[in-house]
N, C-alpha and C. Protein backbone atom coordinates (compact mmCIF):
# COMPACT_ATOMS: atom_id res chain seq x y z
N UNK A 1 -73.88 -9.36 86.62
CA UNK A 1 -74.64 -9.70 85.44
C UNK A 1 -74.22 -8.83 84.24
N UNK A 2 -74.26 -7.59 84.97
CA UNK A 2 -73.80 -6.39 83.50
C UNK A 2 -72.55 -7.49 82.60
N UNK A 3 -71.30 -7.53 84.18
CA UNK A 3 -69.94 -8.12 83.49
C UNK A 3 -70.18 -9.10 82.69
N UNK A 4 -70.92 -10.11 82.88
CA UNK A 4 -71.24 -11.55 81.66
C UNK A 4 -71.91 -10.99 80.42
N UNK A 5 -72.24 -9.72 80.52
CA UNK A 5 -73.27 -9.69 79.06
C UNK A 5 -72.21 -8.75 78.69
N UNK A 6 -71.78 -7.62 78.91
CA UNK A 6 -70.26 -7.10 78.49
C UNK A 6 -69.37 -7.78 78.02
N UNK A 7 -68.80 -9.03 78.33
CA UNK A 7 -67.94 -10.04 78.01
C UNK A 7 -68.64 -10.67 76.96
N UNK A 8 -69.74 -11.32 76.88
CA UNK A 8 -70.69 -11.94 76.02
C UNK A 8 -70.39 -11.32 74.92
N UNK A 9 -70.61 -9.82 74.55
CA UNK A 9 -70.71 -8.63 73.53
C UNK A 9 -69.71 -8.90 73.34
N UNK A 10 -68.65 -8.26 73.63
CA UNK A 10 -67.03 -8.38 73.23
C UNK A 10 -66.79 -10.00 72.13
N UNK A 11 -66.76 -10.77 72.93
CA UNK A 11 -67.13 -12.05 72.23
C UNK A 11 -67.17 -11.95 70.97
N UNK A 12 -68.84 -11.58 70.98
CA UNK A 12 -70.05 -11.67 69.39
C UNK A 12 -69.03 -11.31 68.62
N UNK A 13 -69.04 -9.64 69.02
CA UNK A 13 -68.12 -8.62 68.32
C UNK A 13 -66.68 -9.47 67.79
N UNK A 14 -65.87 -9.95 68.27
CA UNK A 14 -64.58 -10.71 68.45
C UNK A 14 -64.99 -11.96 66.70
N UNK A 15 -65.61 -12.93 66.90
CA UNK A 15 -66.25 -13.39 66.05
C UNK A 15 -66.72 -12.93 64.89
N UNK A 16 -67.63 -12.27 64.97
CA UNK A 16 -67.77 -11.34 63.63
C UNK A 16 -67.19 -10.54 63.03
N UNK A 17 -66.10 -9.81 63.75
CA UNK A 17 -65.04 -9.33 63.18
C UNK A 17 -64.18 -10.21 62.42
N UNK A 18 -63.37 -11.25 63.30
CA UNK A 18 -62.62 -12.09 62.68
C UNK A 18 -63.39 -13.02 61.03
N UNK A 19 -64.44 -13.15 61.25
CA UNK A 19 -65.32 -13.92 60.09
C UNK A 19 -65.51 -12.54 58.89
N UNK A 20 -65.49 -11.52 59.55
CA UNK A 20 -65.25 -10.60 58.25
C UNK A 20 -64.03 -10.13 57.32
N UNK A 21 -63.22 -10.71 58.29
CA UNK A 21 -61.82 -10.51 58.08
C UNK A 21 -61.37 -11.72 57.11
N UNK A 22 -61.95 -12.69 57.36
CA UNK A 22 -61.47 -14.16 56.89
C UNK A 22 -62.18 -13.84 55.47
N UNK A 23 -63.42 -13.12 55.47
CA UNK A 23 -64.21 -13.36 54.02
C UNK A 23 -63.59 -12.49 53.39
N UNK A 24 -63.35 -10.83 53.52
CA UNK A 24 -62.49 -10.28 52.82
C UNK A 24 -60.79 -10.94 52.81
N UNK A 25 -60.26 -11.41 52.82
CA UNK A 25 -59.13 -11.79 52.87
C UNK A 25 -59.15 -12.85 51.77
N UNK A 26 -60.34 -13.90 51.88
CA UNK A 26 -60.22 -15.04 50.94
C UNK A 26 -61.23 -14.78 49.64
N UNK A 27 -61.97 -14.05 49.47
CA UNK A 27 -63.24 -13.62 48.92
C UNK A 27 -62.84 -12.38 48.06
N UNK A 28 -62.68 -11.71 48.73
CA UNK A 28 -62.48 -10.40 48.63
C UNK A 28 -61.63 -9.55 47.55
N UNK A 29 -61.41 -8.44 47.08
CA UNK A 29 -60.20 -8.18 45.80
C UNK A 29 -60.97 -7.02 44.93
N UNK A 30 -60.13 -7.26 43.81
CA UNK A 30 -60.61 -6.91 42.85
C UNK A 30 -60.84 -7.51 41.62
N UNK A 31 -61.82 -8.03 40.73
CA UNK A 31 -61.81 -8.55 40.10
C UNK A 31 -61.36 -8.58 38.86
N UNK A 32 -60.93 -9.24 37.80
CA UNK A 32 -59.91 -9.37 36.46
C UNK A 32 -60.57 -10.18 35.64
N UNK A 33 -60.76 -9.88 34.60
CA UNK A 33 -61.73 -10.13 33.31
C UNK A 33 -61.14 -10.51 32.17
N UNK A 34 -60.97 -11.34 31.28
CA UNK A 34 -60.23 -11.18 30.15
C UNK A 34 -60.80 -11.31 29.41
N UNK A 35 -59.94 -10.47 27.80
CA UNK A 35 -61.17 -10.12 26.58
C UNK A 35 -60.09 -11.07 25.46
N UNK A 36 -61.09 -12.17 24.98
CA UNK A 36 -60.57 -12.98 24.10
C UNK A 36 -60.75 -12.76 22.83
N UNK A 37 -59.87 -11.98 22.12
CA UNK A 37 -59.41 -11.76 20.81
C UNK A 37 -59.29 -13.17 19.81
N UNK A 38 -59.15 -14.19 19.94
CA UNK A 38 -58.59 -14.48 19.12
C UNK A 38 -59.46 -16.42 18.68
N UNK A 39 -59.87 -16.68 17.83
CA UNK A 39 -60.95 -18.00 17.81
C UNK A 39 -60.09 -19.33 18.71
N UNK A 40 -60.83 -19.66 19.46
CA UNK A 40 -60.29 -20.83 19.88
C UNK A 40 -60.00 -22.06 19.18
N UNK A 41 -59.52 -23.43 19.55
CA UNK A 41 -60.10 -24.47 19.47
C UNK A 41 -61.48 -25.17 19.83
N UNK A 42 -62.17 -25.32 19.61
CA UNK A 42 -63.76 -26.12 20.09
C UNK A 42 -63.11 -28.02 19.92
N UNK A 43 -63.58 -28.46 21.57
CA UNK A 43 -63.70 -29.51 22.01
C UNK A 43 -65.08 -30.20 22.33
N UNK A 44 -65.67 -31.21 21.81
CA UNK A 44 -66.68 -31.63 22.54
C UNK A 44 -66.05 -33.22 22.51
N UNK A 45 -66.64 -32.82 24.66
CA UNK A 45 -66.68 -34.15 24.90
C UNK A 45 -67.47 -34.34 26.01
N UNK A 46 -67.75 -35.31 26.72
CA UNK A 46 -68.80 -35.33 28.13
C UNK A 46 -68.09 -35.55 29.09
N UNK A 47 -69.20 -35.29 30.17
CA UNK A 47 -69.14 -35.61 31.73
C UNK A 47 -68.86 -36.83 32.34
N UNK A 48 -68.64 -36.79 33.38
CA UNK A 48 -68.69 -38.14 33.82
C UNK A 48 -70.25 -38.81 33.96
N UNK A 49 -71.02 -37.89 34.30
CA UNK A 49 -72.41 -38.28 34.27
C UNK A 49 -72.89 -38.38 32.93
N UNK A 50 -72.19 -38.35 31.98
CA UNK A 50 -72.87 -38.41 30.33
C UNK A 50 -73.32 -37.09 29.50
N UNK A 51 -73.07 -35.77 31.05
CA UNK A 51 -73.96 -34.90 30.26
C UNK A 51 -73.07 -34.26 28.66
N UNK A 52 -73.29 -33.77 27.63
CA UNK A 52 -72.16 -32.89 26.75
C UNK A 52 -71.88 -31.92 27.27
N UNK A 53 -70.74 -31.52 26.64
CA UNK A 53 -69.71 -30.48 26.94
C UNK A 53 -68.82 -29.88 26.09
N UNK A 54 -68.82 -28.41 26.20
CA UNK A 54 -68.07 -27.83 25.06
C UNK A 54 -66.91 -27.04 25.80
N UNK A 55 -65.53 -27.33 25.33
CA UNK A 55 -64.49 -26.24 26.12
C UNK A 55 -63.75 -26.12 24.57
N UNK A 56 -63.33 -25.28 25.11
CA UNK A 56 -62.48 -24.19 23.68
C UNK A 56 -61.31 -23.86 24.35
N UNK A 57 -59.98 -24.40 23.87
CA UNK A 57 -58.62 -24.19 24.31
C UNK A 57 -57.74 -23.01 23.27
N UNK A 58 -57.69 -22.21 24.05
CA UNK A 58 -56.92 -21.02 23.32
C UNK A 58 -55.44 -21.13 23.27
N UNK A 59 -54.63 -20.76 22.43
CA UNK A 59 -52.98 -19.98 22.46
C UNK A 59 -52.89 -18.39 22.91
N UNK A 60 -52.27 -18.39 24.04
CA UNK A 60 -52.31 -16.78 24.64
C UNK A 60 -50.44 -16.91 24.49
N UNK A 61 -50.13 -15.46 23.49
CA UNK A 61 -48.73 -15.39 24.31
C UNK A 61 -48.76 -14.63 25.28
N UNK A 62 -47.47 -14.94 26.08
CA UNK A 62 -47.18 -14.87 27.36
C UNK A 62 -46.84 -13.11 27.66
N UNK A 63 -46.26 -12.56 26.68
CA UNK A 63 -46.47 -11.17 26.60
C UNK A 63 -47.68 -10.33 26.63
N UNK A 64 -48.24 -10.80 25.61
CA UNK A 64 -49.98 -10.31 26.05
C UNK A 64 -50.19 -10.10 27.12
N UNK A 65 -50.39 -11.41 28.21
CA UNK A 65 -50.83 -11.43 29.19
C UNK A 65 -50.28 -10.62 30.00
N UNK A 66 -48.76 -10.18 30.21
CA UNK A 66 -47.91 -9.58 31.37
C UNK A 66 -48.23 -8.44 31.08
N UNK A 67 -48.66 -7.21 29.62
CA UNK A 67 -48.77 -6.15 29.74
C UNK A 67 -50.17 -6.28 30.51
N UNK A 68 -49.90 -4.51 31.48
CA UNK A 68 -51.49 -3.90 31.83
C UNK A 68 -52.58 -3.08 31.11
């Protein structure tokens, strides 16, 4: 009996490890923020459900972005 609940444990353990592994791996990091300098374009248009919608399309050069 001990051996099935020993094995059982190992298991759990086995599982929850791997599922912690999977969330840090896909989840996980560090996060990156960007600070927008510069006025966009403003778009309004809607949803497919009708609701409105506002997106603002920027020009970033490509240098900007590559320095840290």
């Amino acid at each position: 009996m001990k051996k099935v609940l020993v094995g059982l444990l190992a298991i759990m353990v086995m599982i929850i490890a791997s599922g912690y592994t999977y969330y840090k791996m896909n989840y996980g990091g560090e996060s990156y923020y960007v600070q927008i300098l510069v006025n966009g374009e403003r778009e309004e248009t809607t949803a497919d459900d009708h609701t409105p919608m506002v997106i603002y399309h920027y020009k970033l050069d490509s240098d900007v972005i590559l320095k840290s």
